[in-house]
C-alpha atoms as a PDB file:
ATOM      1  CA  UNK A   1     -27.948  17.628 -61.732  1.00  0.00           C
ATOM      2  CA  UNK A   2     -26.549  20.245 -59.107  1.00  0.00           C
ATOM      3  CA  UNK A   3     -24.639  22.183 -61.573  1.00  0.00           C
ATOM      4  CA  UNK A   4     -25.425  25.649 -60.325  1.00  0.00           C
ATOM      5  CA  UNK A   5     -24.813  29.345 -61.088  1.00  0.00           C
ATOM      6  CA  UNK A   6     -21.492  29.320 -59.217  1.00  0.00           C
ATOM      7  CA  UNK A   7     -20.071  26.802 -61.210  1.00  0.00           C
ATOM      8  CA  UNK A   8     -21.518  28.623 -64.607  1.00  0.00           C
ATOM      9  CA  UNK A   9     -20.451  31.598 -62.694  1.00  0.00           C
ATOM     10  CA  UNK A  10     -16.589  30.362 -61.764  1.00  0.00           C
ATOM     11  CA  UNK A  11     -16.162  29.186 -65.968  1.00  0.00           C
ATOM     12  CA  UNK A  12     -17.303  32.312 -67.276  1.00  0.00           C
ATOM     13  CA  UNK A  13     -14.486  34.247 -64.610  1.00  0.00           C
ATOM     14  CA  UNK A  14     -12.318  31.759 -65.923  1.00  0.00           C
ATOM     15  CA  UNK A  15     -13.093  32.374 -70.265  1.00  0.00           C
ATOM     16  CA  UNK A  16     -12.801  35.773 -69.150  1.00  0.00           C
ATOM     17  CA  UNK A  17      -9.375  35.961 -68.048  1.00  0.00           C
ATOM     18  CA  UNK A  18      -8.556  33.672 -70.916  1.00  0.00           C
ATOM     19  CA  UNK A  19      -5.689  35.254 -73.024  1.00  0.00           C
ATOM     20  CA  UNK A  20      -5.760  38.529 -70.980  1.00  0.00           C
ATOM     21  CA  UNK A  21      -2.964  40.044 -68.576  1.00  0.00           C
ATOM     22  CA  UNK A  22      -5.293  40.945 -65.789  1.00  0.00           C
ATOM     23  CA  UNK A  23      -8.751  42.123 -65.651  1.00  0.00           C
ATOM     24  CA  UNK A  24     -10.263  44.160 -62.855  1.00  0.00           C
ATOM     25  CA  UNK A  25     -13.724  42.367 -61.052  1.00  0.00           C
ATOM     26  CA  UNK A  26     -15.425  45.106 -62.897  1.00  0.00           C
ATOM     27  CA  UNK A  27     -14.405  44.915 -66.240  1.00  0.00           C
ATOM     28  CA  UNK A  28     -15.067  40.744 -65.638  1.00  0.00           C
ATOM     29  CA  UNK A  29     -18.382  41.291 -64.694  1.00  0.00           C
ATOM     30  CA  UNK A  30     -18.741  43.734 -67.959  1.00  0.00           C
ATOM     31  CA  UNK A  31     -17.490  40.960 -70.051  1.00  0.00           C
ATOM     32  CA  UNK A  32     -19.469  38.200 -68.928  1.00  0.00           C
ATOM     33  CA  UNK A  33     -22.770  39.737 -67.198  1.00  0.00           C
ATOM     34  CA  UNK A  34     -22.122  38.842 -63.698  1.00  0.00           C
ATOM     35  CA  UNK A  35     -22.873  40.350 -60.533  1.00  0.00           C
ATOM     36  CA  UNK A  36     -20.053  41.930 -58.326  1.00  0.00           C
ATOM     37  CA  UNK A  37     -21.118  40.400 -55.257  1.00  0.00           C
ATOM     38  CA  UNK A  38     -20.985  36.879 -56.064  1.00  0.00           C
ATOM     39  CA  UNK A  39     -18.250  37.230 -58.561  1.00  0.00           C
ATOM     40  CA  UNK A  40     -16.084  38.038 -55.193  1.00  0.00           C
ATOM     41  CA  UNK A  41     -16.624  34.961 -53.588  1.00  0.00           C
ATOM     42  CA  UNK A  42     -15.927  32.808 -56.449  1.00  0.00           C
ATOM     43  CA  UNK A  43     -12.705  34.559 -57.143  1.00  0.00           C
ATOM     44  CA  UNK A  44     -11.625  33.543 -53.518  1.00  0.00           C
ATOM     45  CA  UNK A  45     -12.634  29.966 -54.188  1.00  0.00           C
ATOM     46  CA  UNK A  46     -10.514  30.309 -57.812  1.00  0.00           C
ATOM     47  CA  UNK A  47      -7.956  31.967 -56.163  1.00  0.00           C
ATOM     48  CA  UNK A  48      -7.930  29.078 -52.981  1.00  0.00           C
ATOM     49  CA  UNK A  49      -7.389  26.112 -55.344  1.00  0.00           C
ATOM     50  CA  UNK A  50      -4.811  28.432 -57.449  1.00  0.00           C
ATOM     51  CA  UNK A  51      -6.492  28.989 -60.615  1.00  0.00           C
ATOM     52  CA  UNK A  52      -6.940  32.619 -60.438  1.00  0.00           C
ATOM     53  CA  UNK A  53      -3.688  34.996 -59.201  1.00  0.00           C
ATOM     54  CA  UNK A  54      -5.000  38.130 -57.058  1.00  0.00           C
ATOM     55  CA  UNK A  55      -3.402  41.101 -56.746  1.00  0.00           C
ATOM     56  CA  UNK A  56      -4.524  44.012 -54.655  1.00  0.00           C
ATOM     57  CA  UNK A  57      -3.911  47.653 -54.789  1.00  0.00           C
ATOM     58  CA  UNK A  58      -4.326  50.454 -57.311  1.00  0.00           C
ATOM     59  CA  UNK A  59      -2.701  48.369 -60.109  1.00  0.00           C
ATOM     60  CA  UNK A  60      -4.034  45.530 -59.052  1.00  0.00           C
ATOM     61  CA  UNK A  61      -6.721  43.076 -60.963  1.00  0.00           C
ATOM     62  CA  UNK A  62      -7.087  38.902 -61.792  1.00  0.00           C
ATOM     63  CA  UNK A  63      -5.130  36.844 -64.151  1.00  0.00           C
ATOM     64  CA  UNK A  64      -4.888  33.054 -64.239  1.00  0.00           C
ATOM     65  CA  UNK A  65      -2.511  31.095 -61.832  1.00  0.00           C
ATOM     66  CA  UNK A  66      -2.680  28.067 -65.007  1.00  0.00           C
ATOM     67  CA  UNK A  67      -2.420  28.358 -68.416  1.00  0.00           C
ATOM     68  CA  UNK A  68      -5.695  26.807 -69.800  1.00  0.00           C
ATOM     69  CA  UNK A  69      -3.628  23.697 -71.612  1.00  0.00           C
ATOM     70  CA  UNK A  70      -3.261  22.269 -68.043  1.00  0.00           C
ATOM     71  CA  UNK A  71      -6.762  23.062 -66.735  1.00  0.00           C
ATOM     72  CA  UNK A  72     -10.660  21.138 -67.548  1.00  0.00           C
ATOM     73  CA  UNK A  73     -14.125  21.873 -66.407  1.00  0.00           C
ATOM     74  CA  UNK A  74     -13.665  19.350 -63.699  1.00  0.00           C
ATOM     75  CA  UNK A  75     -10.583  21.658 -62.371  1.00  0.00           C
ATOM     76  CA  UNK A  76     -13.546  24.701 -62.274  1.00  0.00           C
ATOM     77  CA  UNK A  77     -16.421  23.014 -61.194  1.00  0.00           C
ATOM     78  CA  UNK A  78     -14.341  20.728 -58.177  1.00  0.00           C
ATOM     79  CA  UNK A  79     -12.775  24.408 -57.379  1.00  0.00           C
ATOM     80  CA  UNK A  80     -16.096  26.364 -56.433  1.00  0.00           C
ATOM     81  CA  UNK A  81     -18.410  22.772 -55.912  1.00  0.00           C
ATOM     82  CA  UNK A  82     -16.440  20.265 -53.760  1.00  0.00           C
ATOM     83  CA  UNK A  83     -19.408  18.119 -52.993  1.00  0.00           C
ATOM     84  CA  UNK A  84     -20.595  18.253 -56.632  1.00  0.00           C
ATOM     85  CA  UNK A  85     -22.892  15.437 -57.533  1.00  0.00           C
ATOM     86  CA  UNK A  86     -25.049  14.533 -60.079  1.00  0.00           C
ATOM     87  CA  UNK A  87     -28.091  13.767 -57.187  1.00  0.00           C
ATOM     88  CA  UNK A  88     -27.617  14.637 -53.593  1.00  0.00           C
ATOM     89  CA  UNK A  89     -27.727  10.891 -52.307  1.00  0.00           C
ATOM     90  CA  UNK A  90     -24.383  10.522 -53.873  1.00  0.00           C
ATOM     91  CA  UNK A  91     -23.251  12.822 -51.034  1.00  0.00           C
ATOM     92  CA  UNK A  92     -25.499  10.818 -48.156  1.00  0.00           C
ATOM     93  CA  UNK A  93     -28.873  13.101 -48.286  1.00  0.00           C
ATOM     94  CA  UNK A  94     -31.362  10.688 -48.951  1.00  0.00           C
ATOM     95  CA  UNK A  95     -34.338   9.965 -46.999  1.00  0.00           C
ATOM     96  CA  UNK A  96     -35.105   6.742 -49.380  1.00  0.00           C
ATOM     97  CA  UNK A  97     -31.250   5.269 -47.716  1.00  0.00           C
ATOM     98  CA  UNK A  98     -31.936   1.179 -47.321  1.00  0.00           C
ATOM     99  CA  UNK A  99     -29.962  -1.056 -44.897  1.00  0.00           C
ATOM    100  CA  UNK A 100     -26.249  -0.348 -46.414  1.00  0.00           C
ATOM    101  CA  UNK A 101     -27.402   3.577 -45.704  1.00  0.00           C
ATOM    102  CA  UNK A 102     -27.666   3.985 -49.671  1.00  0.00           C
ATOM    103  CA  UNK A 103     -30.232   4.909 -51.463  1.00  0.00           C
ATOM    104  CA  UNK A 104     -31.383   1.671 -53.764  1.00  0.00           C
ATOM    105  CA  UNK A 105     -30.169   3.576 -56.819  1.00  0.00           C
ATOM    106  CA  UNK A 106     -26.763   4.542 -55.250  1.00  0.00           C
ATOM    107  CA  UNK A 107     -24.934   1.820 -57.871  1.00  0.00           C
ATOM    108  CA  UNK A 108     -26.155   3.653 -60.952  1.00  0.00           C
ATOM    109  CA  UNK A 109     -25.650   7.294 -59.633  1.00  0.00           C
ATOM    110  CA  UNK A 110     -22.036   6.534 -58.759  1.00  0.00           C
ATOM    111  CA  UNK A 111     -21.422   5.242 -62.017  1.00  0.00           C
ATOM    112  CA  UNK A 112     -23.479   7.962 -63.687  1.00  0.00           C
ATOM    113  CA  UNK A 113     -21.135  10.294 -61.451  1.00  0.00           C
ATOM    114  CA  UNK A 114     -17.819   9.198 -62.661  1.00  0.00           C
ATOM    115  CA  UNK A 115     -18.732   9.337 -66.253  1.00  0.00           C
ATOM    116  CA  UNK A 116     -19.973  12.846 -65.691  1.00  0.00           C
ATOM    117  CA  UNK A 117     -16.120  13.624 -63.728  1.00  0.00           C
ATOM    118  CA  UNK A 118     -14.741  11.731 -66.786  1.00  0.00           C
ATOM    119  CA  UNK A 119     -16.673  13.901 -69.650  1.00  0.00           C
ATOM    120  CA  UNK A 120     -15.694  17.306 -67.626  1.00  0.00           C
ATOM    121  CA  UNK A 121     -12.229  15.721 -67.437  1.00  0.00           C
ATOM    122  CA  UNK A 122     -12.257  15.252 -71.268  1.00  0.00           C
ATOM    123  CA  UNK A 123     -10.988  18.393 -73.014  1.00  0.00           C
ATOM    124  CA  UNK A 124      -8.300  21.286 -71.863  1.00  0.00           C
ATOM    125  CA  UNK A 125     -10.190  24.821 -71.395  1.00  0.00           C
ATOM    126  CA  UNK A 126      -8.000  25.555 -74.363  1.00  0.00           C
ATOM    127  CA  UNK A 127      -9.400  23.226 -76.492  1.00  0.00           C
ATOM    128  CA  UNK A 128     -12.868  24.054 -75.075  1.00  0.00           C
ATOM    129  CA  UNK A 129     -12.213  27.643 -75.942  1.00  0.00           C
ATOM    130  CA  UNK A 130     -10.889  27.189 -78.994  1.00  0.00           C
ATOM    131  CA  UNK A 131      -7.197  28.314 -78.692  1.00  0.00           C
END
């Protein structure tokens, strides 16, 4: 599966601003053992599909644009992963693509793929966090 550390990365940022006003990138990174750099960029994507608020200057810092009751892992993983699939050939990339330019598998994986969507769908972060 092509779950990576971004989308680990994005959920964590997210449990971390659970139930908080606003948390500076530092004191995120504290909280859930992330690095800086890449903490940054995944912010931006947060902040780009309006999970995460960002507000800059001295008093500035991140809270979440959605309370967690309206928000799944689907709504974090879609945020930072747009192309997320379960195998790459769901996306095209595969050198094993027959006639129909689908890999011979390509059934299965798309119905293996909207199960997954459905499961991440399932419960609210709030739930998921225990709120």
């Amino acid at each position: 599966m092509l779950f990576t550390k971004e989308s680990d990365y994005a959920i964590r940022i997210v449990r971390a601003l659970n139930n908080v006003d606003k948390l500076t990138i530092r004191e995120i990174c504290e909280k859930e053992e992330l690095p800086e750099a890449f903490a940054y960029k995944i912010i931006k994507k947060l902040a780009k599909a309006g999970i995460v608020n960002i507000k800059r200057g001295a008093a500035g810092g991140y809270s979440l644009a959605k309370d967690t009751e309206s928000m799944n892992l689907y709504d974090i993983v879609s945020s930072v992963e747009p192309d997320f699939a379960v195998m790459q050939c769901i996306n095209g990339f595969c050198s094993r693509n027959g006639n129909n330019g689908r890999c011979c598998v390509h059934k299965e994986l798309v119905s293996i793929q909207r199960e997954v969507e459905e499961l991440l769908k399932r419960k609210t972060l709030s739930e998921i966090f225990g709120q």
